[in-house]
Protein backbone atom coordinates (compact mmCIF):
# COMPACT_ATOMS: atom_id res chain seq x y z
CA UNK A 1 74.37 66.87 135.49
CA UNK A 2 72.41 67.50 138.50
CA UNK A 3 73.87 69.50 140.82
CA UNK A 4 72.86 66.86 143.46
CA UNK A 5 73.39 63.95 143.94
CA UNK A 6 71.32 61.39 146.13
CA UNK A 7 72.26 58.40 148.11
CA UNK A 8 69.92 56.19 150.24
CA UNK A 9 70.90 58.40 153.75
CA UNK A 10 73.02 61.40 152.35
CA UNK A 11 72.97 63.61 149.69
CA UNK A 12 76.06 65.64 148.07
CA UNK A 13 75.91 69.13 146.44
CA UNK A 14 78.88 68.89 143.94
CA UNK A 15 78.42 71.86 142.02
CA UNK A 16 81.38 73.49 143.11
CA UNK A 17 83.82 70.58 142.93
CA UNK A 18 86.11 70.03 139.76
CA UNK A 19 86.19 65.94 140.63
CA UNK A 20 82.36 65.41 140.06
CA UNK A 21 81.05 62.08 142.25
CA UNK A 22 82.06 58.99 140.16
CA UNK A 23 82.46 55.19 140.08
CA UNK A 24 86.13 55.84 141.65
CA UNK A 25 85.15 57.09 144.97
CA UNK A 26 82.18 55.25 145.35
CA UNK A 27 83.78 51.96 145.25
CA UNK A 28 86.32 53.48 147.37
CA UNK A 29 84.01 54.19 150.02
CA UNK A 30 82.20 50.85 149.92
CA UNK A 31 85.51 48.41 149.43
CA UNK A 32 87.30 50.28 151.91
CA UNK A 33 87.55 47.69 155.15
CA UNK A 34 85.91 48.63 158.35
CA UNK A 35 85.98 45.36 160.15
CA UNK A 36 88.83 46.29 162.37
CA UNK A 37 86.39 49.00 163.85
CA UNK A 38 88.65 52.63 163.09
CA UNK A 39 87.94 54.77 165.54
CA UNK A 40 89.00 57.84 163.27
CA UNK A 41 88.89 57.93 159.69
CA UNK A 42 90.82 60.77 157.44
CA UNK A 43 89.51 61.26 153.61
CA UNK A 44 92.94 62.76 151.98
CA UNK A 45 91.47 64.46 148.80
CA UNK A 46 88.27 64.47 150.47
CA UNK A 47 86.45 66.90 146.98
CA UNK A 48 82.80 66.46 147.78
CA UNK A 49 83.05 64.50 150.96
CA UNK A 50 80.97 61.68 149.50
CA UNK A 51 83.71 58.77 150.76
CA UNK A 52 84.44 60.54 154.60
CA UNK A 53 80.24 60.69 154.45
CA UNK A 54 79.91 56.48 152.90
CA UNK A 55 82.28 56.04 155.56
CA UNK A 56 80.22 57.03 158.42
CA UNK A 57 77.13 55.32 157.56
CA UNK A 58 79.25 52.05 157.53
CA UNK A 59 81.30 52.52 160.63
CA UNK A 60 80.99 53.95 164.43
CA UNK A 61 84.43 55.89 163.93
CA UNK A 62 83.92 59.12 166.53
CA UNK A 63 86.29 61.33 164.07
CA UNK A 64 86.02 61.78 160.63
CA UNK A 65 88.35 64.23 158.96
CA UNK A 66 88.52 65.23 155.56
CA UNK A 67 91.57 67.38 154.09
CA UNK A 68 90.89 69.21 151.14
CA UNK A 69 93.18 72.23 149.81
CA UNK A 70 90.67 73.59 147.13
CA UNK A 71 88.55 76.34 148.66
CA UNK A 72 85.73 75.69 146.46
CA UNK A 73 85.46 72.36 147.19
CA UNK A 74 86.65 72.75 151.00
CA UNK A 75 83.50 74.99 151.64
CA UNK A 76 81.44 72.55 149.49
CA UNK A 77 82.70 69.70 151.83
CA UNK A 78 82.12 71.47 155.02
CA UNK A 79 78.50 72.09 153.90
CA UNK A 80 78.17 68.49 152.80
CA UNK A 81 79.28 67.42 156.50
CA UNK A 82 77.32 69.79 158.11
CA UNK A 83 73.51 68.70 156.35
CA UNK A 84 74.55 64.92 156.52
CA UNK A 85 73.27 62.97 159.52
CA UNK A 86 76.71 62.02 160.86
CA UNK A 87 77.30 66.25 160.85
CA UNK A 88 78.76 65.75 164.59
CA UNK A 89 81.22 63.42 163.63
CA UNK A 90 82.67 64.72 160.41
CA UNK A 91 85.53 67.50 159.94
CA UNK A 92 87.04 69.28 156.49
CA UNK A 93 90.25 70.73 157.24
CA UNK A 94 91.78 73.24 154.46
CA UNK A 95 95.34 72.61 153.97
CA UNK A 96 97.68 71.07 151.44
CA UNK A 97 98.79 67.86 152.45
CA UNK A 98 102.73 68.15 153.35
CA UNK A 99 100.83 71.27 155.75
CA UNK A 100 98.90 68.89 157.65
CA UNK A 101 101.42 66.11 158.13
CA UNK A 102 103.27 68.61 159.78
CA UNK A 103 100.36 70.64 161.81
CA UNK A 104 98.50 67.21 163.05
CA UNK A 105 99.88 64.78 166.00
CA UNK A 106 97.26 63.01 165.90
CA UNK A 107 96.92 59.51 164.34
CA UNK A 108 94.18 57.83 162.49
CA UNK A 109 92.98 53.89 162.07
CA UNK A 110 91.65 54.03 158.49
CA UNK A 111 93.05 56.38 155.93
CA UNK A 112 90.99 56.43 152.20
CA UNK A 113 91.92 58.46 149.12
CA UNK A 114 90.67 58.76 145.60
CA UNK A 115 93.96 61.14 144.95
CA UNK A 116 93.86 63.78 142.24
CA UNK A 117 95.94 61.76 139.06
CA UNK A 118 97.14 62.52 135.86
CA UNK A 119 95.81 60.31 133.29
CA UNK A 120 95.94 60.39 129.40
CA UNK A 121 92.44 61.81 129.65
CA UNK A 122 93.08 65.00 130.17
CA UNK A 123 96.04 65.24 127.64
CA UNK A 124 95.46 69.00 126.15
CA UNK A 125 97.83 68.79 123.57
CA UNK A 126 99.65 71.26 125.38
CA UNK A 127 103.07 70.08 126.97
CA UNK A 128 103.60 72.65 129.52
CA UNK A 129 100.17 72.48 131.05
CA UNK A 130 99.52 68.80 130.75
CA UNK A 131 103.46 68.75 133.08
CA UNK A 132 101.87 71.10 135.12
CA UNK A 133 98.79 69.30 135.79
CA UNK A 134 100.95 66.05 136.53
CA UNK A 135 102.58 67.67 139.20
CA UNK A 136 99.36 69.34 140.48
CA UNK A 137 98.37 66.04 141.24
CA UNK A 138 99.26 64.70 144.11
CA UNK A 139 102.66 63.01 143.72
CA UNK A 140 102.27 59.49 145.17
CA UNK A 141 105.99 60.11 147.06
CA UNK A 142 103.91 62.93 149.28
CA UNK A 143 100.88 60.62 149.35
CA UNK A 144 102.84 57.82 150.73
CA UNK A 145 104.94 59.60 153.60
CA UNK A 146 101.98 61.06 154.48
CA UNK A 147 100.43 58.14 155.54
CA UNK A 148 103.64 56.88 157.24
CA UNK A 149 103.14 59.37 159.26
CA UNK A 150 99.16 59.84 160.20
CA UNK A 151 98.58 56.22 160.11
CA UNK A 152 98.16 54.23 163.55
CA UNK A 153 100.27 50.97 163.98
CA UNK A 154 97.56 49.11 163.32
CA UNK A 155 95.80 51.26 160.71
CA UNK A 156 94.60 50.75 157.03
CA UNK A 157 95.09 52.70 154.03
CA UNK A 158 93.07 52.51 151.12
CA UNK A 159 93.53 53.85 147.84
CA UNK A 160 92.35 54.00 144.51
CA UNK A 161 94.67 54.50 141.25
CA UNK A 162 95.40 53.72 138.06
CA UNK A 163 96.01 49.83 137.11
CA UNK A 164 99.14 50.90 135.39
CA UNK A 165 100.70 53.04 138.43
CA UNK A 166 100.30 50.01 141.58
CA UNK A 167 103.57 48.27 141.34
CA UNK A 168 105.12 51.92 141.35
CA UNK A 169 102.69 52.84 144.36
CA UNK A 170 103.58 49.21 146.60
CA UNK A 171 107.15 49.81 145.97
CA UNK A 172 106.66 53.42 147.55
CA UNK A 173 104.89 52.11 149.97
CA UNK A 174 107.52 49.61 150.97
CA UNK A 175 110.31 51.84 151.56
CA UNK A 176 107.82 53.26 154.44
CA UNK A 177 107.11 50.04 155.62
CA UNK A 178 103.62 50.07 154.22
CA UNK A 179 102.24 46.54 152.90
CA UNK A 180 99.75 45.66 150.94
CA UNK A 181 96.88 43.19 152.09
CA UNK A 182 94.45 43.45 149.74
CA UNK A 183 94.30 44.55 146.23
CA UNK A 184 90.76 44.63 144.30
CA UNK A 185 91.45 45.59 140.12
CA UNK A 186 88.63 46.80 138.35
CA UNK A 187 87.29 46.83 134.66
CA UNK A 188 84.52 47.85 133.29
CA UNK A 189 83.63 44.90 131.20
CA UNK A 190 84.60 41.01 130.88
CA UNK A 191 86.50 42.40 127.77
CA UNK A 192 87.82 45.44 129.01
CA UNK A 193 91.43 46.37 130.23
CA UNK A 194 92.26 46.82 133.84
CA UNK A 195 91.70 50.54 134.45
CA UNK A 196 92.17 50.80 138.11
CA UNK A 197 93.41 49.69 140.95
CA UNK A 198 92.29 49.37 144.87
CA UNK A 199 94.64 48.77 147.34
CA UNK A 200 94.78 48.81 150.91
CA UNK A 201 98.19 48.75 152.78
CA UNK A 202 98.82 48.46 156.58
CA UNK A 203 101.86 48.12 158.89
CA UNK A 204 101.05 44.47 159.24
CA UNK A 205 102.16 41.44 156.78
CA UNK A 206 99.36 39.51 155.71
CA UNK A 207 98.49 37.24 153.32
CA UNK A 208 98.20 39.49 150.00
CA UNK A 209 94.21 38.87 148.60
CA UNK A 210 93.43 39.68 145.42
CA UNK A 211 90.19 40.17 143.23
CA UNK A 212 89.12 41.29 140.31
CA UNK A 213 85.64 43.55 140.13
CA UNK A 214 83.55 43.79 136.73
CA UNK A 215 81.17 46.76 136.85
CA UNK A 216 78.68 45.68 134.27
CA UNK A 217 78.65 43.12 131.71
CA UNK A 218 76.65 45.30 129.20
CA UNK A 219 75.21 48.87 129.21
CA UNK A 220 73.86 49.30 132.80
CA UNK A 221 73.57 45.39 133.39
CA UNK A 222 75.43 45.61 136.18
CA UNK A 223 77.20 42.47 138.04
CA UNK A 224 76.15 40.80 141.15
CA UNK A 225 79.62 41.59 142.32
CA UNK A 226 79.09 45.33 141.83
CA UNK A 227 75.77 45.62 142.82
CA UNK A 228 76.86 44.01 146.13
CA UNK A 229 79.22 46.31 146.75
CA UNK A 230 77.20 50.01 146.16
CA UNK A 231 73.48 48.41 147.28
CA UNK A 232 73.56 49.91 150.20
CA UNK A 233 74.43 53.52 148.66
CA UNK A 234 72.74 53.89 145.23
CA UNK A 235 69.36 54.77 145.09
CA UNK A 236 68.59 53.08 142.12
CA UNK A 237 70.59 49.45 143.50
């Protein structure tokens, strides 16, 4: 894999990252909504920096702050910011999450992550380290007061996980008073299962949309839909 990876006005070095660039974060950083003009922006998980960096070519938001607690990719982050053309803008802090929460007073209007989860992927037929790896990831009970706390009154959060984990992830996020508005499930095929899920939550009860996304309908035919959504990022869209 190419150590680089170009988009149409950024470009990410990745090879120090474990969590390579891929279809997840992408969409994240294209679905997530900007409309209600955030004037900061925090990437929790940010890995490469790819979404924090997708997310200032689409918005005017003055801060952009990623939170990352592996080194490698931390520095990797920071050196993605710094080349990008938004470099003034954008900020990697290196801290574990429940660190930050605590450390920061501040408050942000759109909060994205493509969190770290445990799926039967990565099942190593070893018990102990496949437990340890699910509580590596980032449990969605720290993700969720997290939020509670950094997110503005009239924030967004937006979040990408597996299909099968969402109605555990909006009950969470009810007990902080965190509702969903908008929930986009993806497949990738018309005859695929539902493999993940994009949500955004907010303070604010609205009327719940929901979508559905097909990424391609055969081998790199890719849907209007899709293309739509990652044309202004891809090179090759």
């Amino acid at each position: 894999m190419a150590k680089q990876f170009k988009f149409k006005e950024f470009s990410v070095d990745q090879d120090r990252c474990a969590m390579k660039i891929g279809t997840d974060g992408v969409l994240l950083g294209a679905w997530s909504r900007v409309s209600h003009e955030p004037q900061s922006i925090l990437d929790i998980g940010a890995g490469t920096g790819v979404i924090a960096l997708m997310l200032a070519q689409r918005s005017q938001a003055e801060v952009i702050d990623g939170l990352e607690i592996d080194t490698e990719a931390y520095e990797q982050c920071v050196s993605n910011f710094e080349k990008a053309p938004w470099g003034d803008r954008l900020f990697c802090y290196h801290a574990s999450l429940l660190e930050f929460v605590e450390e920061i007073d501040d408050q942000y209007d759109l909060i994205v992550s493509n969190p770290p989860f445990y799926t039967e992927d990565f099942k190593s037929n070893n018990e102990q380290r496949d437990t340890a790896r699910f509580s590596d990831a980032m449990p969605f009970e720290h993700l969720m007061y997290a939020v509670a706390n950094l997110l503005s009154d009239t924030g967004k959060f937006a979040v990408v996980i597996p299909f099968k984990e969402e109605d555990k992830l909006i009950s969470l996020g009810q007990q902080y008073g965190l509702t969903p508005n908008s929930i986009m499930r993806v497949k990738g095929s018309p005859t695929a299962e539902i493999k993940r899920s994009f949500i955004e939550f907010s303070f604010q009860e609205e009327k719940l949309s929901e979508s559905e996304l097909i990424i391609e309908t055969s081998r790199h035919q890719y849907t209007e839909d899709y293309i739509n959504l990652v044309k202004n990022f891809y090179l090759k869209m």
